[in-house]
C-alpha atoms as a PDB file:
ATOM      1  CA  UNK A   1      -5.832  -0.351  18.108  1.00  0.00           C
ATOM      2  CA  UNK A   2      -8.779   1.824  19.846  1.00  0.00           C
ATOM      3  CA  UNK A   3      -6.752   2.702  22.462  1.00  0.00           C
ATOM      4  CA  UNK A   4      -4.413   4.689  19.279  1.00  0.00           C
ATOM      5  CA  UNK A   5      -8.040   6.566  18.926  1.00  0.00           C
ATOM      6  CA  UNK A   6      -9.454   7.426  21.993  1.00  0.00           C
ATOM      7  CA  UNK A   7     -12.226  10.273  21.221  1.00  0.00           C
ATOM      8  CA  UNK A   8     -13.320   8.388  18.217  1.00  0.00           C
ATOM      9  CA  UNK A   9     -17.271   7.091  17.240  1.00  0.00           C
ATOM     10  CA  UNK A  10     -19.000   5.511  14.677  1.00  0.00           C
ATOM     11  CA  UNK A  11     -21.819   7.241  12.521  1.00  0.00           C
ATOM     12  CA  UNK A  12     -24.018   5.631   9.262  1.00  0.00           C
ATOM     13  CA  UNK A  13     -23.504   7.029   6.700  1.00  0.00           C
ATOM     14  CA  UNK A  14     -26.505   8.687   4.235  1.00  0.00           C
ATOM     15  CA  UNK A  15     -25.292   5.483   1.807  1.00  0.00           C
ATOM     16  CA  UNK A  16     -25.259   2.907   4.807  1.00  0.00           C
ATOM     17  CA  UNK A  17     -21.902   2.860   5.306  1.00  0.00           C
ATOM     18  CA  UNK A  18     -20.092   2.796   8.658  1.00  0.00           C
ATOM     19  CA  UNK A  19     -17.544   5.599   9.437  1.00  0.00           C
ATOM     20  CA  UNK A  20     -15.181   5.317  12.210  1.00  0.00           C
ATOM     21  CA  UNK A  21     -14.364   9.081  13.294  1.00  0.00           C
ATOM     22  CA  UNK A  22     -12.450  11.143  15.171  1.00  0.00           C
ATOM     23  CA  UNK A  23     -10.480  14.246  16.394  1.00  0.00           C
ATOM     24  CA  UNK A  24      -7.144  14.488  15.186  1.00  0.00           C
ATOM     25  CA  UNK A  25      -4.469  17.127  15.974  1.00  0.00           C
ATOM     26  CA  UNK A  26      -5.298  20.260  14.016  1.00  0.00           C
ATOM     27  CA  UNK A  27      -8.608  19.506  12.438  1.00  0.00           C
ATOM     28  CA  UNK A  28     -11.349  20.945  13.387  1.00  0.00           C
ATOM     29  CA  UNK A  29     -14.243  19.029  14.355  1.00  0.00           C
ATOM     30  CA  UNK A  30     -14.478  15.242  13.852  1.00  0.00           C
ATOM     31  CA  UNK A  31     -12.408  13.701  10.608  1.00  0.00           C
ATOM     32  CA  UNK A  32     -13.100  10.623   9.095  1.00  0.00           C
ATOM     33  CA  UNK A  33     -10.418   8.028  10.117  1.00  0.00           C
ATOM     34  CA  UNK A  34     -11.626   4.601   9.089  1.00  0.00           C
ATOM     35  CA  UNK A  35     -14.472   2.700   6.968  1.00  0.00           C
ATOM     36  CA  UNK A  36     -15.940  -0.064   8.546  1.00  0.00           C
ATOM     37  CA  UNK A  37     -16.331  -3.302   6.273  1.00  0.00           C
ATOM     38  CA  UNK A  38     -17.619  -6.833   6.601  1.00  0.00           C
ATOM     39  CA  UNK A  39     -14.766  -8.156   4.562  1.00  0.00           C
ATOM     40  CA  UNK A  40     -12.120  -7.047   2.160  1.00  0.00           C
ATOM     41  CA  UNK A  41     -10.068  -8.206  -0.053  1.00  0.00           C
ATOM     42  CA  UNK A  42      -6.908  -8.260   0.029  1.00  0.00           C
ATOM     43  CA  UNK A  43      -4.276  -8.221  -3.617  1.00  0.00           C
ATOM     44  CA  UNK A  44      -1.428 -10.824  -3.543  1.00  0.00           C
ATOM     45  CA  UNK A  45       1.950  -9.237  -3.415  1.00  0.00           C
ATOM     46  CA  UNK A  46       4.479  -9.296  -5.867  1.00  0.00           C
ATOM     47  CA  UNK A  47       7.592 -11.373  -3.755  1.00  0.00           C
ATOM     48  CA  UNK A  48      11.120  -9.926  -4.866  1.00  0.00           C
ATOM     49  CA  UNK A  49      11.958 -13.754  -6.004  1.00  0.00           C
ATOM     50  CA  UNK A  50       9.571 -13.669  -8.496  1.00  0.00           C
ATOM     51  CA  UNK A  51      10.751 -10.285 -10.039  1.00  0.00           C
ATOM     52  CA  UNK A  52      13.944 -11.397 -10.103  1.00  0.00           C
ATOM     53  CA  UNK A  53      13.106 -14.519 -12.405  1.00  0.00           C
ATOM     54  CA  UNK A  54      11.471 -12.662 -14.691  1.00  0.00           C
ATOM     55  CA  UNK A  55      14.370 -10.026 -15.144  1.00  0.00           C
ATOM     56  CA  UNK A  56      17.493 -11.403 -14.195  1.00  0.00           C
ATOM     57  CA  UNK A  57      18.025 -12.526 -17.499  1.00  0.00           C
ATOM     58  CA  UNK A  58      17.803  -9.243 -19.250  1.00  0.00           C
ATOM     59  CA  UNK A  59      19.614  -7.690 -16.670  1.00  0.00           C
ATOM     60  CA  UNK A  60      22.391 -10.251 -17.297  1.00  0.00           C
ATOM     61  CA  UNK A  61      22.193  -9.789 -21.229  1.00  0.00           C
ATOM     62  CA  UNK A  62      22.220  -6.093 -20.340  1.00  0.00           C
ATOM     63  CA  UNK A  63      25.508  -6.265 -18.257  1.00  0.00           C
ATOM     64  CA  UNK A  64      27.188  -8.887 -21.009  1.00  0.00           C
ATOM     65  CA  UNK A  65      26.419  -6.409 -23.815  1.00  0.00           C
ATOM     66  CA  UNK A  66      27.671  -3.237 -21.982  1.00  0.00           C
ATOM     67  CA  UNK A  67      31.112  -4.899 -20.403  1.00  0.00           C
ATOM     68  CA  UNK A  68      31.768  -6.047 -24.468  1.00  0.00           C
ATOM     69  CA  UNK A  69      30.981  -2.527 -25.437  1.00  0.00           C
ATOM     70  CA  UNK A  70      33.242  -1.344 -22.910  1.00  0.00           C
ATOM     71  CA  UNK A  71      36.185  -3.700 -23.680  1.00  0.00           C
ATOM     72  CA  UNK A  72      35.930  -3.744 -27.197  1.00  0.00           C
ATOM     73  CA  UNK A  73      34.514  -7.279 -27.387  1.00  0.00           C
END
C-alpha cells in the first residue's frame, strides 16, 4: 500500500499518462514505480485442472508405451 512507498509522488507524463514515483534504495533520484490507470484488464488464468485434461491422456499413453518398452511387452 502507500504506506510500502512513503517518499513517493505523482507526475503527468509528456503523453498524459500518470506516473507514480519514487526513491528507492540505490537509485539515484526519483524512479518510476507504478503507472496509474483507469482500468485494466486482467487475462484469465490457466487452472492446473484444466491442463491436466488436456494432457493426462498423452501422459498416460506415454507411460503405457515406455513400461511395454521396458518389459518387453
Amino acid at each position: 500500500g502507500p504506506r510500502d512507498y512513503p517518499d513517493s509522488f505523482v507526475v503527468k507524463t509528456k503523453a498524459g499518462n500518470l506516473l507514480v514515483m519514487g526513491r528507492q534504495t540505490g537509485a539515484k533520484g526519483a524512479v518510476p514505480l507504478f503507472v496509474l490507470k483507469r482500468q485494466v484488464v486482467v487475462p484469465a488464468r490457466v487452472h492446473p485442472e484444466d491442463v491436466e485434461e488436456v494432457f493426462r491422456p498423452r501422459i498416460l499413453k506415454d507411460i503405457r508405451t515406455e513400461f511395454e518398452r521396458l518389459i518387453g511387452g
